[in-house]
Protein backbone atom coordinates (compact mmCIF):
# COMPACT_ATOMS: atom_id res chain seq x y z
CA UNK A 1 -41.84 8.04 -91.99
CA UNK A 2 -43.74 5.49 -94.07
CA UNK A 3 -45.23 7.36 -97.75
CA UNK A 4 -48.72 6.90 -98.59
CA UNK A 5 -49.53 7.08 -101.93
CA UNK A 6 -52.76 8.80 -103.36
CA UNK A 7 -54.53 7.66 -106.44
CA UNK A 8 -57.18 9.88 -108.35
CA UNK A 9 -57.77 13.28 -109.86
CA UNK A 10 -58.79 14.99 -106.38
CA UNK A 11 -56.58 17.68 -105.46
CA UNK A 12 -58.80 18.75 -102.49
CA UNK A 13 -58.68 15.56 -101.31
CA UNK A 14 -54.75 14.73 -101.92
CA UNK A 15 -54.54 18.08 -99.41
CA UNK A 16 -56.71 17.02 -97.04
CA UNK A 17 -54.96 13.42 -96.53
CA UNK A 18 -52.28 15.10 -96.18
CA UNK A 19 -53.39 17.08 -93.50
CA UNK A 20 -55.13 14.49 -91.83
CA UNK A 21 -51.99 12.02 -92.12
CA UNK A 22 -49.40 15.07 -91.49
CA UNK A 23 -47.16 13.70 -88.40
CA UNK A 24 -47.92 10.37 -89.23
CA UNK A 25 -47.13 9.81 -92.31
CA UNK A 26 -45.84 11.50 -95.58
CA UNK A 27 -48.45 11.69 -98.26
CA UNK A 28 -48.23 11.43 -102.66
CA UNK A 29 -50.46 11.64 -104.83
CA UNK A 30 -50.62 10.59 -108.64
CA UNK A 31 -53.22 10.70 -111.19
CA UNK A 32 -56.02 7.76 -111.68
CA UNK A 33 -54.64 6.37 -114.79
CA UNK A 34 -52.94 2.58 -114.22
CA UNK A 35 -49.78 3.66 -115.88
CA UNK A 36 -48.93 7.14 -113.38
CA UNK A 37 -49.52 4.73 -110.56
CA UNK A 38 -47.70 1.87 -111.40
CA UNK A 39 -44.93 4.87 -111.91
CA UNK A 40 -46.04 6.48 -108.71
CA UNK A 41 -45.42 2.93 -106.70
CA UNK A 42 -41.91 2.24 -108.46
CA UNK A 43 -40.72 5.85 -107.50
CA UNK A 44 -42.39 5.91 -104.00
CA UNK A 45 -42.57 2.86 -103.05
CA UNK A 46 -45.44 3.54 -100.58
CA UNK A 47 -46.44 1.50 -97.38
CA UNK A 48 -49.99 1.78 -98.80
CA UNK A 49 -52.31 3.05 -101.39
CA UNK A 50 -55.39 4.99 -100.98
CA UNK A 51 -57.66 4.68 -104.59
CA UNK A 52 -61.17 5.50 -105.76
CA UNK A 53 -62.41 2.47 -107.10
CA UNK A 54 -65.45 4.04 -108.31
CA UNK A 55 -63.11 6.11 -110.36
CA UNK A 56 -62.07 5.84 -114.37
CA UNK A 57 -60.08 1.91 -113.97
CA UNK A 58 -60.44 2.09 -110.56
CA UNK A 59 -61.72 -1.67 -109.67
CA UNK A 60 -59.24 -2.82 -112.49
CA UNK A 61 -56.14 -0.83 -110.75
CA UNK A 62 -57.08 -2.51 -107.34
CA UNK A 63 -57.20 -5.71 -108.89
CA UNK A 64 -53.83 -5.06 -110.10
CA UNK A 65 -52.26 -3.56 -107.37
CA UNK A 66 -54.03 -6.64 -105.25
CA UNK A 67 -52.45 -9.16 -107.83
CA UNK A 68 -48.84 -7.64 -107.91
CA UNK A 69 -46.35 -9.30 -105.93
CA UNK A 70 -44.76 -7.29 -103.42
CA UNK A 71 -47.54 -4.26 -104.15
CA UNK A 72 -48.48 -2.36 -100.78
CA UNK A 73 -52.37 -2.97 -99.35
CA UNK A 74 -54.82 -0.42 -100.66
CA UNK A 75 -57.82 1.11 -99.13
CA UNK A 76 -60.46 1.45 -101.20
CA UNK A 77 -62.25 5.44 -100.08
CA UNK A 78 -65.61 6.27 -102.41
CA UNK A 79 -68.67 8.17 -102.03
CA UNK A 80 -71.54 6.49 -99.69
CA UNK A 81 -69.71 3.00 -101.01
CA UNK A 82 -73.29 0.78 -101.06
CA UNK A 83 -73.04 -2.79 -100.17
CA UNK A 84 -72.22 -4.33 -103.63
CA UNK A 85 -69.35 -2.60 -104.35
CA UNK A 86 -68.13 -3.08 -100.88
CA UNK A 87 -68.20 -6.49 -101.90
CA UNK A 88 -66.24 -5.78 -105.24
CA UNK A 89 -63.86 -4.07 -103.54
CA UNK A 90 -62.70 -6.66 -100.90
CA UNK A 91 -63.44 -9.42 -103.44
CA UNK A 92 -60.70 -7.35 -105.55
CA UNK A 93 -58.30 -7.51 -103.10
CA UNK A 94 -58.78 -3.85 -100.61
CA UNK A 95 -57.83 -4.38 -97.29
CA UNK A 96 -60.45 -2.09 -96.15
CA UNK A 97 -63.23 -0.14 -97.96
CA UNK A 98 -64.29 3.87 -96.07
CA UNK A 99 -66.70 6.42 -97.03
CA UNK A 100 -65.93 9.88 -98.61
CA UNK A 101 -65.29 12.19 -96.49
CA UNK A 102 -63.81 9.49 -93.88
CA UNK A 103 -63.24 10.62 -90.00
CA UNK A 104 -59.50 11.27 -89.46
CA UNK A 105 -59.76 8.91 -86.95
CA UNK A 106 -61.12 5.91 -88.98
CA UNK A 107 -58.98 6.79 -92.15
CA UNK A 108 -55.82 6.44 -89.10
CA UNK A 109 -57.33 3.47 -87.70
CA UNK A 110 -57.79 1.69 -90.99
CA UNK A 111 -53.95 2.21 -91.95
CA UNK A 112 -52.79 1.12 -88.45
CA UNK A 113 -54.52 -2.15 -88.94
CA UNK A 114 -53.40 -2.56 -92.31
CA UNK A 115 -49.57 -1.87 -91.93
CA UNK A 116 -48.40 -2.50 -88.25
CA UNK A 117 -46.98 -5.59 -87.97
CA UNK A 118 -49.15 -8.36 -85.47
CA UNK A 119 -52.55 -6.88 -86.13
CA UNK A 120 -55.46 -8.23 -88.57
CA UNK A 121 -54.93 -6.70 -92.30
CA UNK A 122 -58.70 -6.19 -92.13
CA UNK A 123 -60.64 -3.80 -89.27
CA UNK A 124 -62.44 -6.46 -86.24
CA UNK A 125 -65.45 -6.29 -87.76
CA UNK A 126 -66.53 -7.06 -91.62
CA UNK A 127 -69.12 -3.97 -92.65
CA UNK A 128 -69.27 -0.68 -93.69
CA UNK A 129 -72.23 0.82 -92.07
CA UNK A 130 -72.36 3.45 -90.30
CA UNK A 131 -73.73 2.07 -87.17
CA UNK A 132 -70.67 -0.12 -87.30
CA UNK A 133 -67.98 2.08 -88.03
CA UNK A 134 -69.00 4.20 -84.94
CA UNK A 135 -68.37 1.05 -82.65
CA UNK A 136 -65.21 0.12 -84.38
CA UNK A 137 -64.19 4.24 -84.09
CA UNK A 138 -64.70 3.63 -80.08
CA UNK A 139 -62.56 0.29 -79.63
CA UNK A 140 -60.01 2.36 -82.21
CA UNK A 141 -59.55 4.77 -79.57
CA UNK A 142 -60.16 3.41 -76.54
CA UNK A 143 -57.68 0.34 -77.47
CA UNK A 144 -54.73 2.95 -76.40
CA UNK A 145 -56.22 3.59 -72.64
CA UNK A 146 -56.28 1.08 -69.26
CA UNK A 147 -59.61 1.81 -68.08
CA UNK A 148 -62.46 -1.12 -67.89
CA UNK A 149 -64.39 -1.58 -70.79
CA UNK A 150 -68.28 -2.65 -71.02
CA UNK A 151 -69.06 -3.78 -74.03
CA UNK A 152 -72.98 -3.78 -74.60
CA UNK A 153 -75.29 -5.64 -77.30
CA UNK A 154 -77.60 -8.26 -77.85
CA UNK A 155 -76.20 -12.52 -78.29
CA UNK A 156 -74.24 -12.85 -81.60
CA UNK A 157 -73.32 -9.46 -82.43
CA UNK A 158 -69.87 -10.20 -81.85
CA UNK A 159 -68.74 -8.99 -78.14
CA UNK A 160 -65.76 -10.85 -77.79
CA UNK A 161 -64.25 -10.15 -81.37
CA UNK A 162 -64.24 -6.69 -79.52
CA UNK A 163 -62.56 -7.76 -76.45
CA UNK A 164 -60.04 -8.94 -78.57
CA UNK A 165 -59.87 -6.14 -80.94
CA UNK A 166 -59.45 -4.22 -77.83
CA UNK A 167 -56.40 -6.30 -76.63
CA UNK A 168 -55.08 -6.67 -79.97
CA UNK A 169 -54.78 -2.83 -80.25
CA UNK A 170 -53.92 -2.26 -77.20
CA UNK A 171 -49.81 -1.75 -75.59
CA UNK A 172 -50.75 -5.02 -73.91
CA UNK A 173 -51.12 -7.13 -77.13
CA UNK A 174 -47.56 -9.08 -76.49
CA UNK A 175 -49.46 -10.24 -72.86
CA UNK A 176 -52.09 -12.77 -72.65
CA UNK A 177 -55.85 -12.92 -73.72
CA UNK A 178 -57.90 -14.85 -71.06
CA UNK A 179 -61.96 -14.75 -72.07
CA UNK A 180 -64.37 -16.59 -69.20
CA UNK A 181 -68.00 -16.49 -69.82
CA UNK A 182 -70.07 -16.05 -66.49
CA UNK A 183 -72.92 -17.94 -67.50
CA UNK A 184 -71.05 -20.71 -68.65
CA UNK A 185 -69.28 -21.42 -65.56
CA UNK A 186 -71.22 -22.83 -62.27
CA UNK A 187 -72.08 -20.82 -59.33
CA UNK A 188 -69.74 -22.90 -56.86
CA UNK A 189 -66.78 -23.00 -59.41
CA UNK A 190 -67.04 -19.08 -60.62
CA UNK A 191 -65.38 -17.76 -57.50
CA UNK A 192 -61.67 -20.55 -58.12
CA UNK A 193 -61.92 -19.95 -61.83
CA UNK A 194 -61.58 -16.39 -61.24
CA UNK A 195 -59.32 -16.00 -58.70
CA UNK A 196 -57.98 -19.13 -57.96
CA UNK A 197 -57.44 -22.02 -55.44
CA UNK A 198 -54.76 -22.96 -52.81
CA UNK A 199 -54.71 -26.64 -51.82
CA UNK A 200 -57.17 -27.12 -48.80
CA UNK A 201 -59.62 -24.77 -50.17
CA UNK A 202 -62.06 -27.69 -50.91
CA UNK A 203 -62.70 -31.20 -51.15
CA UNK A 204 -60.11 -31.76 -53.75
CA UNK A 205 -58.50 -28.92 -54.24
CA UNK A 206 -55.13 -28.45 -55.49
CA UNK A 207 -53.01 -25.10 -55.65
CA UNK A 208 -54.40 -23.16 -58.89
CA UNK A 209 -54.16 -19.63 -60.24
CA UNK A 210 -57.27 -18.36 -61.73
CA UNK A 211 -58.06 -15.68 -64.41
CA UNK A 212 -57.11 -12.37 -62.79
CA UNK A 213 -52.84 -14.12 -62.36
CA UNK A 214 -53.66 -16.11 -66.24
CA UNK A 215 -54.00 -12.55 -67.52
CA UNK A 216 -51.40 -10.44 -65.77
CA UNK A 217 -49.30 -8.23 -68.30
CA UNK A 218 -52.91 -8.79 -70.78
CA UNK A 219 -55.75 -8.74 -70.68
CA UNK A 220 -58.79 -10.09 -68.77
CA UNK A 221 -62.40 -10.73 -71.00
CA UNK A 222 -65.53 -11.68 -68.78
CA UNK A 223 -68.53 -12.27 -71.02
CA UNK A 224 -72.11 -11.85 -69.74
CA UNK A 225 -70.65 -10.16 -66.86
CA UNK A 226 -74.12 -9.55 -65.74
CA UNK A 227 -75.08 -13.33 -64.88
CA UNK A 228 -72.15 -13.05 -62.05
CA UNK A 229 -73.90 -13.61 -58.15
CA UNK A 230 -73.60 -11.38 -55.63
CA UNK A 231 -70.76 -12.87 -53.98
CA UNK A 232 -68.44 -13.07 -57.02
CA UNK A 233 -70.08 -9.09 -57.55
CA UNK A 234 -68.27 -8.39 -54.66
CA UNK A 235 -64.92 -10.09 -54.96
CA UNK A 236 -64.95 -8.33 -58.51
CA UNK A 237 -65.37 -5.17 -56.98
CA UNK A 238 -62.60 -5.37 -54.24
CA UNK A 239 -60.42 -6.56 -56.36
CA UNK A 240 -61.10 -3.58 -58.68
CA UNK A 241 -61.00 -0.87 -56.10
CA UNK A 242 -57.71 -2.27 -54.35
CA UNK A 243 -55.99 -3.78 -57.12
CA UNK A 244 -55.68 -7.18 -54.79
CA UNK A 245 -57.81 -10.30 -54.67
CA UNK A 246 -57.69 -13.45 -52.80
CA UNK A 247 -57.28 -16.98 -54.22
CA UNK A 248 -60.11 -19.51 -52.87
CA UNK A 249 -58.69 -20.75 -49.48
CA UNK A 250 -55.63 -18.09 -49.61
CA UNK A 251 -53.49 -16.73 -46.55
CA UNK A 252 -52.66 -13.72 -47.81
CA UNK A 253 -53.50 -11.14 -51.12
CA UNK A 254 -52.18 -11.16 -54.37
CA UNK A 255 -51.88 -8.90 -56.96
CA UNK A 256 -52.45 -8.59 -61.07
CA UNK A 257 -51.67 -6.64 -63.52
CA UNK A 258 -54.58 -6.49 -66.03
CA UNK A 259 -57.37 -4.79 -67.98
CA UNK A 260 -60.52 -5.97 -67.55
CA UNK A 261 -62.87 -5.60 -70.30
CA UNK A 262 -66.77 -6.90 -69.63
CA UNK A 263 -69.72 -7.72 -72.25
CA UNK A 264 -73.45 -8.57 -70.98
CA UNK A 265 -76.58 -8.82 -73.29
CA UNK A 266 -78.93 -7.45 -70.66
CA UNK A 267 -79.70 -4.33 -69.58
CA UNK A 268 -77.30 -3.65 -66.14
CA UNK A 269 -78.55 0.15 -65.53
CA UNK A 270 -82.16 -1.52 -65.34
CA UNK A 271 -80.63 -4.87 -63.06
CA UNK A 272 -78.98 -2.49 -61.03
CA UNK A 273 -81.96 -0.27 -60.32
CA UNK A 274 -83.96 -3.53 -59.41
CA UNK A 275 -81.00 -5.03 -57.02
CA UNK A 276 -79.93 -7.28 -59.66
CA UNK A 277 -76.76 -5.80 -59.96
CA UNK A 278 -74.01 -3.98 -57.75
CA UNK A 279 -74.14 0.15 -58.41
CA UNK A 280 -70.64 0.92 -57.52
CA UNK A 281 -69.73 -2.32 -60.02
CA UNK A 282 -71.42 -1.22 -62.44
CA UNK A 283 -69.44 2.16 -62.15
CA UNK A 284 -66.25 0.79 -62.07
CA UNK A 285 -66.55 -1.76 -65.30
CA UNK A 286 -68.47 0.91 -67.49
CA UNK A 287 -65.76 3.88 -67.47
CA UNK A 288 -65.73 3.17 -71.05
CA UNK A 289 -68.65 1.77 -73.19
CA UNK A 290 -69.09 0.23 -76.69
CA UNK A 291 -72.44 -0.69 -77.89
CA UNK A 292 -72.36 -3.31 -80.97
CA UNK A 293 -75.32 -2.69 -83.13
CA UNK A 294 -77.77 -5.95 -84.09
CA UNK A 295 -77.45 -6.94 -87.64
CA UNK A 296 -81.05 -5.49 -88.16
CA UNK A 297 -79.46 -2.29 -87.80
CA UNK A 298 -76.59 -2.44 -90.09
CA UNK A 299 -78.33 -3.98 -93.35
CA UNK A 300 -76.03 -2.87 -95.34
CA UNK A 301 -73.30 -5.15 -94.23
CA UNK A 302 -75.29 -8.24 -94.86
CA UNK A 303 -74.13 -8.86 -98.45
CA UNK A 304 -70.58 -8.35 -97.41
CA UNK A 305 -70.54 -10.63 -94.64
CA UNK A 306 -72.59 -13.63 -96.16
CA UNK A 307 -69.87 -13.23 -99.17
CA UNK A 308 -67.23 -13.34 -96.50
CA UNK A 309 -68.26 -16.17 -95.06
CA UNK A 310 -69.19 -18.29 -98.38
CA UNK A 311 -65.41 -17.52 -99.38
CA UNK A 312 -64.17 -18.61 -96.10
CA UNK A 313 -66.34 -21.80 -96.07
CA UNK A 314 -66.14 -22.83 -99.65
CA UNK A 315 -62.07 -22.06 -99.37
CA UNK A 316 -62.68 -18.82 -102.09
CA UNK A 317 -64.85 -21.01 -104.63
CA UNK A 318 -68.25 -20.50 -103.65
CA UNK A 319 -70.52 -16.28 -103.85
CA UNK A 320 -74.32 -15.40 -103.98
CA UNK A 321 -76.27 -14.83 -106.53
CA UNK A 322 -77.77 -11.33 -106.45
CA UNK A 323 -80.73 -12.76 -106.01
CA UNK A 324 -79.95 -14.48 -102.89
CA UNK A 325 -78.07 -11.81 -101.43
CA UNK A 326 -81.30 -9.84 -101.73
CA UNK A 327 -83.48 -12.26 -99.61
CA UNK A 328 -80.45 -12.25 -97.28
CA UNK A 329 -80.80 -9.00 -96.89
CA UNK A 330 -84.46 -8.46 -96.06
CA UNK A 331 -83.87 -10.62 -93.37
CA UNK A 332 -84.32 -9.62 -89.43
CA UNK A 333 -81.64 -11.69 -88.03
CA UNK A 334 -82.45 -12.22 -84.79
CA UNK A 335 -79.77 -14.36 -83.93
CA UNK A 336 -77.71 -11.76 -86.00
CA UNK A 337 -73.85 -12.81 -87.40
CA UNK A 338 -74.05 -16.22 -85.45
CA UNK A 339 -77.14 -16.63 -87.18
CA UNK A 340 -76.35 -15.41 -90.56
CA UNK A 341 -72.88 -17.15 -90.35
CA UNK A 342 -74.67 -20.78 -89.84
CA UNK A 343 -77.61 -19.96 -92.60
CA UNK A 344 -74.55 -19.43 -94.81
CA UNK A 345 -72.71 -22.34 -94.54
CA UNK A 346 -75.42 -24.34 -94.83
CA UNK A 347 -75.87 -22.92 -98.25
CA UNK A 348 -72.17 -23.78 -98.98
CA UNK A 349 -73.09 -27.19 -98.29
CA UNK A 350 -76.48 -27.61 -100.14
CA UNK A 351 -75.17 -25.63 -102.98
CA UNK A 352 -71.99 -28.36 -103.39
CA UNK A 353 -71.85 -28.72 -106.84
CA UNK A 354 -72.29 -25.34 -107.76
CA UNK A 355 -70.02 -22.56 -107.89
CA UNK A 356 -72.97 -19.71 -107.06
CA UNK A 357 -74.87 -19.97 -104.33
CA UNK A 358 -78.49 -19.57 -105.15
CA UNK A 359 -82.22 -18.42 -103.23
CA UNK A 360 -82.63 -22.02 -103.49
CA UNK A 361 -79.80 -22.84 -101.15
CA UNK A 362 -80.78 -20.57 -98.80
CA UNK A 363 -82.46 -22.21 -95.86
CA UNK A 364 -83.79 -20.13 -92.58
């Protein structure tokens, strides 16, 4: 059983970790100062490290721990953690920064991603709001179950990072990851890039498979679901409610192991109460439902993400000036992360010779 190791003067909380993490994993806990945890980690030698930055040496002890060879990750946990020192605690090196007190199923979550083997170090999404650690809490859990997922909000909020956060999580993360985006494919090709062709189906055609036999054993991502026609509607159902579905031009059925997970932008309860959509589709894809919140509604993740990006961009040379991650901030973001994510490296570029990025660099 893998030992976490808690730093800070807490004793409520060392008891309560340890009866969140009880089962899981086995739970320490040492005093704040540097030298009982650099003692602590020698004696231990803990799979990770959960620390109060806020605390006496905190941000210095997390930029230790983050600079130490070998040294486990750490999870930064503080008090309502605002947006600036979520961004001094990732820029020092946390591989994930939670509120005090943290859901048991976050804090879990959060120590998953950072320790199992194959998954991202960091949770799917970058933020710390609340409005985004509810969404993140759903694809948490429902990562572990094989029912169809819908996964609702507006362009550029990040649907198919959740797909894959889904998969990634998921017992079928070893199978493949096949994403096709229903308004990006033609109305006369939708139906053979779904399901495939046999030769003979068409003018052309040759023998194909399609999505649903590309994602067998994985699983199966179809973005803005909602601009599918009614004939591909109900294909998608059959092959939902009999587990078969016929290639383009096919003799006989086939079959495919999958999960199908589904994002749209619009509003399907609304399309399907106008005709616009299929009911008893609609029921099938939406047994389990994620909304992703607009970046209007999650504010406090703007500094974090711009500074995320800039790093990223600039290859770790290039942050914000506090002034411009203030006008960042009182943005609306329509667009939302897509749009933030190109306003900020165009500011990497424009501010080239500088190692701060400045209001003056920032261009809407």
């Amino acid at each position: 059983m893998d030992t976490i190791l808690h730093v800070g003067s807490d004793a409520a909380e060392a008891r309560t970790l340890a009866s969140v993490l009880t089962g899981e994993y086995r739970v320490v806990s040492c005093g704040p100062e540097t030298a009982a945890a650099l003692a602590a980690l020698r004696r231990e030698s803990p799979a990770a490290v959960i620390l109060d930055p806020g605390g006496p040496g905190g941000f210095e002890l997390l930029e230790a721990l983050a600079r130490g060879r070998g040294f486990p990750p750490v999870i930064a946990m503080s008090d309502f953690p605002g947006p600036r020192s979520v961004v001094r605690a990732i820029r020092g090196g946390a591989a994930d920064c939670l509120p005090r007190p943290c859901p048991p199923a976050e804090l879990l979550a959060a120590l998953s991603a950072a320790l199992e083997p194959g998954l991202k170090s960091l949770p799917p999404f970058v933020g710390n709001s609340e409005a985004l650690r509810n969404s993140c809490a759903l694809i948490e859990r429902f990562a572990r179950h094989e029912y169809p997922v819908l996964v609702l909000g507006e362009s550029g909020t990040g649907k198919e990072l959740a797909a894959r956060a889904l998969h990634d999580r998921s017992p079928r993360r070893g199978g493949p990851f096949i994403a096709k985006n229903c308004a990006a494919i033609p109305e006369e090709l939708i139906e053979s890039e779904l399901f495939g062709s046999d030769r003979g189906a068409f003018t052309g055609a040759v023998e194909r498979p399609g999505a649903f036999e590309l994602a067998a054993g994985g699983t199966l991502f179809l973005d803005e679901i909602g601009e599918a026609g009614a004939s591909v509607q109900a294909k998608l159902l059959r092959a939902l409610e009999s587990g078969e579905f016929w290639r383009l031009g096919g003799r006989s059925p086939r079959t495919a192991d999958i999960r199908l997970v589904t994002a749209t932008s619009r509003d399907l309860r609304a399309d399907s109460a106008s005709g616009g959509f299929r009911p008893d589709l609609l029921y099938r894809i939406e047994i389990l439902r994620v909304e992703l919140p607009p970046l209007r509604e999650r504010r406090e993740d703007i500094a974090l993400l711009a500074e995320t990006f800039a790093l990223s961009a600039s290859g770790g040379q290039k942050r914000f000036s506090p002034a411009a991650l203030d006008l960042l901030g009182a943005q609306s973001w329509p667009g939302n992360i897509r749009q933030l994510k190109n306003v900020v490296f165009r500011a990497v570029v424009l501010a080239e010779d500088r190692e701060e990025i400045g209001v003056e660099h920032v261009c809407f």
